[in-house]
PDB file of N, CA and C in Angstrom:
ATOM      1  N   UNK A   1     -24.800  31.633   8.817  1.00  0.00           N
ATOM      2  CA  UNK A   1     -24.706  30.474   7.959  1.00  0.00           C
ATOM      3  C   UNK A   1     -23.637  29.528   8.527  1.00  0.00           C
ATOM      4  N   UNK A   2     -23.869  27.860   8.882  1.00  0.00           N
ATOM      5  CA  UNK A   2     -22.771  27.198   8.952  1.00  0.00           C
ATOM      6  C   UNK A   2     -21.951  26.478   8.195  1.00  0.00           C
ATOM      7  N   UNK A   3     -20.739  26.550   8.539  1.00  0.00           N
ATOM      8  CA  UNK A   3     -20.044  26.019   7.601  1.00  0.00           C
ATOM      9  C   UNK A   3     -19.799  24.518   7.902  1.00  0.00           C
ATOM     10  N   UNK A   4     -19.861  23.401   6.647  1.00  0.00           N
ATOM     11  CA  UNK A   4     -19.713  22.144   7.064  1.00  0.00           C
ATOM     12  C   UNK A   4     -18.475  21.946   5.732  1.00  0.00           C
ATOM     13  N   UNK A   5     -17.693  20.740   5.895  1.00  0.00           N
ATOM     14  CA  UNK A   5     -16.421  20.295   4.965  1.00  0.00           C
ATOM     15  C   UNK A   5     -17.711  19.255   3.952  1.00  0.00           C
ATOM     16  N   UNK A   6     -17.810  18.912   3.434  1.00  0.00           N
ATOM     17  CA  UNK A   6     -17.979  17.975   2.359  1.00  0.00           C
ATOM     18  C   UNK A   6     -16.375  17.355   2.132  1.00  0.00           C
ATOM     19  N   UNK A   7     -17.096  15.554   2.038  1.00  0.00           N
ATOM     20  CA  UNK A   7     -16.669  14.845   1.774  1.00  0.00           C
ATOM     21  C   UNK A   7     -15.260  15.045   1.013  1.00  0.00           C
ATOM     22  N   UNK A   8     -15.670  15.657  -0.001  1.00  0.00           N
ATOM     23  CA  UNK A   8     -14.398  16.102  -1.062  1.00  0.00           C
ATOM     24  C   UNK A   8     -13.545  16.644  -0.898  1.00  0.00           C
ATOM     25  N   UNK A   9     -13.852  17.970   0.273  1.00  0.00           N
ATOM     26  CA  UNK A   9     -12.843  19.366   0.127  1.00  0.00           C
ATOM     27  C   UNK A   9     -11.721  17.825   1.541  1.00  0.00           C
ATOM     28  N   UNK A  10     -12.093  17.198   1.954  1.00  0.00           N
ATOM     29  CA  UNK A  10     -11.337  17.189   3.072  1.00  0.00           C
ATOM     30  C   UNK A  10      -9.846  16.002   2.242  1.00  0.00           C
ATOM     31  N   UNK A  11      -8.845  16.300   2.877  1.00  0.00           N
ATOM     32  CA  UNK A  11      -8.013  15.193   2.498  1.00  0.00           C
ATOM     33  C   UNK A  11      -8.059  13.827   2.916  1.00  0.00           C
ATOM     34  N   UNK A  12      -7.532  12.746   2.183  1.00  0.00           N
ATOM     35  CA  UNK A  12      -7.901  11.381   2.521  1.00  0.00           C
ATOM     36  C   UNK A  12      -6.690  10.664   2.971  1.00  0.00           C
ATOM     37  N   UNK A  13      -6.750  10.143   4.368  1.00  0.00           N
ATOM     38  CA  UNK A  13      -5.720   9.596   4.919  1.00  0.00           C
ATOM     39  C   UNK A  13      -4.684   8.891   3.996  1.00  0.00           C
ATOM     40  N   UNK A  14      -3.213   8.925   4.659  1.00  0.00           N
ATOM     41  CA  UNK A  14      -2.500   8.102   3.746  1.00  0.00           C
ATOM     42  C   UNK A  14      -2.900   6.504   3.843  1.00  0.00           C
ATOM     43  N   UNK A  15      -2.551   5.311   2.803  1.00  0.00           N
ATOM     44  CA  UNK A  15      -2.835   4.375   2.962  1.00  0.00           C
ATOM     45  C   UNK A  15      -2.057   3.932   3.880  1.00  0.00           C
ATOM     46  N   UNK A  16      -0.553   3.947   4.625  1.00  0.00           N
ATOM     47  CA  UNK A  16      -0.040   3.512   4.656  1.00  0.00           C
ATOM     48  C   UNK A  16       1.257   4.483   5.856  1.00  0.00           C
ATOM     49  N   UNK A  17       1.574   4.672   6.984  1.00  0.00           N
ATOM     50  CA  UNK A  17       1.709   5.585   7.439  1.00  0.00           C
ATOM     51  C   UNK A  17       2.705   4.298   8.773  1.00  0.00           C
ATOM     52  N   UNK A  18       4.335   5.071   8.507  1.00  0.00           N
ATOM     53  CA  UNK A  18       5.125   4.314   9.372  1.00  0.00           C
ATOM     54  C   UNK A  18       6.615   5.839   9.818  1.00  0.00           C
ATOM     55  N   UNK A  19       6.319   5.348  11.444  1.00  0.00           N
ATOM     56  CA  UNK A  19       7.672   6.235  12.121  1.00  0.00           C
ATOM     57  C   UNK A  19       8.164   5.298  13.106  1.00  0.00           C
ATOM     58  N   UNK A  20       9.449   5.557  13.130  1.00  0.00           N
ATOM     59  CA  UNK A  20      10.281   4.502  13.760  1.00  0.00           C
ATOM     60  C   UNK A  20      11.035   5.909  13.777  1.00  0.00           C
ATOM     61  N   UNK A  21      11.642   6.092  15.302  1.00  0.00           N
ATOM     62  CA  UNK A  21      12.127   7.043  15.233  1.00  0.00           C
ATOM     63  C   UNK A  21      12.675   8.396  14.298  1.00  0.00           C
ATOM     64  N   UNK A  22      13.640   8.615  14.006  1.00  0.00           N
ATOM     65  CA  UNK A  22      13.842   9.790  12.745  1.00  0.00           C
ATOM     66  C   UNK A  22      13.250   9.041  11.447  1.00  0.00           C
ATOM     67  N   UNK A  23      12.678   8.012  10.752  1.00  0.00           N
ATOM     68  CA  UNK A  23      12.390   7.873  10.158  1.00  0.00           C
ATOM     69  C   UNK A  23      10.773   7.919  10.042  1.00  0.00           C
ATOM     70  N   UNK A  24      10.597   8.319   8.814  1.00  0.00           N
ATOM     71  CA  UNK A  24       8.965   8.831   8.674  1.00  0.00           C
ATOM     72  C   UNK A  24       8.507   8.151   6.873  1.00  0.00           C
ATOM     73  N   UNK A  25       7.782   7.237   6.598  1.00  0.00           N
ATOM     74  CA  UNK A  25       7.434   6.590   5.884  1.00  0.00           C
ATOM     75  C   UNK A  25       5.727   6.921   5.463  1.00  0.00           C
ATOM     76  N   UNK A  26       5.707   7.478   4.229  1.00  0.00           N
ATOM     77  CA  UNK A  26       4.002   7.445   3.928  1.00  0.00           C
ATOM     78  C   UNK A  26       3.470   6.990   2.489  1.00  0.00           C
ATOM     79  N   UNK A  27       3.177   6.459   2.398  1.00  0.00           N
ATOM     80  CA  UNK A  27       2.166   5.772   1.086  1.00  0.00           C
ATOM     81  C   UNK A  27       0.986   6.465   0.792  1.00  0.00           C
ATOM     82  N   UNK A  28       0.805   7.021  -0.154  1.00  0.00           N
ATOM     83  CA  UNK A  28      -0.538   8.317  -0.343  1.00  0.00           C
ATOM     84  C   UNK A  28      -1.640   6.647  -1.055  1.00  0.00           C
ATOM     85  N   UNK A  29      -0.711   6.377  -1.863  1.00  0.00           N
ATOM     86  CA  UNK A  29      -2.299   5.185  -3.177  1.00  0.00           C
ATOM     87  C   UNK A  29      -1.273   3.863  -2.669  1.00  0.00           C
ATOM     88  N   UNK A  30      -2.391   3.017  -3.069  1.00  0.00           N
ATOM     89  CA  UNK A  30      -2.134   1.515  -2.996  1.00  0.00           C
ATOM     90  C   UNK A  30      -1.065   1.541  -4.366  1.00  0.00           C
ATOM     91  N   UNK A  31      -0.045   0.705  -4.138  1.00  0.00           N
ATOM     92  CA  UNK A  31       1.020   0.717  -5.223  1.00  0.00           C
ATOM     93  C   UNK A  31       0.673  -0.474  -5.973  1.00  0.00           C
ATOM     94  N   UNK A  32      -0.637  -0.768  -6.623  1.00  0.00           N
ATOM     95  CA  UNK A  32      -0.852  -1.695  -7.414  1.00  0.00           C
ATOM     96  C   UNK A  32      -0.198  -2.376  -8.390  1.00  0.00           C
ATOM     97  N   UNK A  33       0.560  -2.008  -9.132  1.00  0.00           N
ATOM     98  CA  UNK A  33       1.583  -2.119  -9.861  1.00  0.00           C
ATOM     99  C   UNK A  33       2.825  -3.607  -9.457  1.00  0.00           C
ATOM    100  N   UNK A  34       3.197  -2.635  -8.205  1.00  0.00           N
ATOM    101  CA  UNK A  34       4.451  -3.131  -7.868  1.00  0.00           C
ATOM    102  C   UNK A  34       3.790  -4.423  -6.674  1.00  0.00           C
ATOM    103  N   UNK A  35       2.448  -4.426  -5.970  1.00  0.00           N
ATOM    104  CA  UNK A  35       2.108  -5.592  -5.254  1.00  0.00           C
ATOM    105  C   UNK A  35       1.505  -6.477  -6.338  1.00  0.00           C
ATOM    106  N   UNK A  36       0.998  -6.209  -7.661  1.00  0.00           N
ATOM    107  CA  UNK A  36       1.429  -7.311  -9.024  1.00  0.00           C
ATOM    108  C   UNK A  36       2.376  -8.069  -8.995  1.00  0.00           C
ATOM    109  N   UNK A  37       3.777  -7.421  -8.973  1.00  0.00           N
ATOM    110  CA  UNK A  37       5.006  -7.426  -9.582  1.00  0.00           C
ATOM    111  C   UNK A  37       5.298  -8.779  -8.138  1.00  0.00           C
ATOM    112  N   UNK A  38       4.922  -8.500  -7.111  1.00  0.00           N
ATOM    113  CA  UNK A  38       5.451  -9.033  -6.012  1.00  0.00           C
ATOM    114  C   UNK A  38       4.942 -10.047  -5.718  1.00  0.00           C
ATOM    115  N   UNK A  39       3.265 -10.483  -6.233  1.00  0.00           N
ATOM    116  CA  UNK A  39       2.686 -11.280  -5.511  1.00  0.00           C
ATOM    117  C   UNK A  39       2.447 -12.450  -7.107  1.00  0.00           C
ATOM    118  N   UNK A  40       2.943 -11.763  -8.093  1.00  0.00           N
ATOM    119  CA  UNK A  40       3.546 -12.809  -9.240  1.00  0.00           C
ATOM    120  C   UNK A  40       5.075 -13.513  -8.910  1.00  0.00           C
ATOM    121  N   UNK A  41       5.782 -12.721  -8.592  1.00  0.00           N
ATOM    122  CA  UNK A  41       6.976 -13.292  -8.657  1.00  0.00           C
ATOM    123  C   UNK A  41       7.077 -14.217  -6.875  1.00  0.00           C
ATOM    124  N   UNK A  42       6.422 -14.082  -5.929  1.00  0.00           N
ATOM    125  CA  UNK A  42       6.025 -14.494  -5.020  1.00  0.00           C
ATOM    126  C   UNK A  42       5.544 -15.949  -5.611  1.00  0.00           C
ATOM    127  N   UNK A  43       4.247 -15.785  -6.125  1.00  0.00           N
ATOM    128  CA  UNK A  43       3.478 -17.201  -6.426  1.00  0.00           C
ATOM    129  C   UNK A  43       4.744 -18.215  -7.120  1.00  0.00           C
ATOM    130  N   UNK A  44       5.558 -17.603  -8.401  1.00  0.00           N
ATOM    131  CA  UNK A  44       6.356 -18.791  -9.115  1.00  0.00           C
ATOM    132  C   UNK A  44       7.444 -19.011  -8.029  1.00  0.00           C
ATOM    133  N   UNK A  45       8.001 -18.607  -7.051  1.00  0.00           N
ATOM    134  CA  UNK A  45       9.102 -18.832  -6.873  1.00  0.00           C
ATOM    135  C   UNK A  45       8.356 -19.825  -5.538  1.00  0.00           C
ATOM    136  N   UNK A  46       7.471 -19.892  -5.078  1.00  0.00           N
ATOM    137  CA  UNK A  46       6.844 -20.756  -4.626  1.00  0.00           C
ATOM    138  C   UNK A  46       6.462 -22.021  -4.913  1.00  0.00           C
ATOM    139  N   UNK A  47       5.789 -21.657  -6.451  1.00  0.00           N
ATOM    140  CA  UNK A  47       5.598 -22.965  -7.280  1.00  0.00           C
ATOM    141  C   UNK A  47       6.614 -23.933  -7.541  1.00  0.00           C
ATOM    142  N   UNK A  48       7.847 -23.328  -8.008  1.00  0.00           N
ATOM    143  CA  UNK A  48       9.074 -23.566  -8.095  1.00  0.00           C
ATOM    144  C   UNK A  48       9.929 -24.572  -6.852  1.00  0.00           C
ATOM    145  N   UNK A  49       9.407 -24.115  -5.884  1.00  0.00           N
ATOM    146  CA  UNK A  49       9.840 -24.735  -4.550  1.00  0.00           C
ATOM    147  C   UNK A  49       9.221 -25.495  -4.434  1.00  0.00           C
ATOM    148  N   UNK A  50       8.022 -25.854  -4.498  1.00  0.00           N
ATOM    149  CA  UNK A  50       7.227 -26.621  -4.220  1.00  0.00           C
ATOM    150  C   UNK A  50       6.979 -27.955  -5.178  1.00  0.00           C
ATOM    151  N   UNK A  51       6.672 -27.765  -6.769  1.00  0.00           N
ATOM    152  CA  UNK A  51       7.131 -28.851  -7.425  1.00  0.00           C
ATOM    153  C   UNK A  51       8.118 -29.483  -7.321  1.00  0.00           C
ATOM    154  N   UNK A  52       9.346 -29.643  -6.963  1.00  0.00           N
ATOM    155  CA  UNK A  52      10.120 -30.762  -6.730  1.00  0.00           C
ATOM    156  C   UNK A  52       9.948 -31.746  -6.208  1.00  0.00           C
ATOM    157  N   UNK A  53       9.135 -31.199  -4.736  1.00  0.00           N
ATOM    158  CA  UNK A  53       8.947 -32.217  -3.987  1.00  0.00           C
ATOM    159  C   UNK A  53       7.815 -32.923  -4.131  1.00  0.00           C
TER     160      UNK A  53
END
């Protein structure tokens, strides 16, 4: 009988995967939350800059 992995049993790459020497950085999920948090406070402080002129 052969054995094959299905889709499921196998693990799913990290999203997000950084080494710079001794340092080792990994992101398992998209941090939805906090690229909210960033790409709101991003847009006003833009807006902000930008209406004056």
């Amino acid at each position: 009988m052969s054995r094959t992995l299905r889709t499921a049993d196998r693990e799913a790459p990290p999203f997000l995967e950084i080494r710079v020497r001794g340092f080792h950085l990994t992101v398992e999920r998209i941090p939805y939350r906090l690229l909210t948090v960033l790409t709101t406070l991003g847009g006003t402080f833009a807006g902000v800059a930008w209406y004056p002129r």
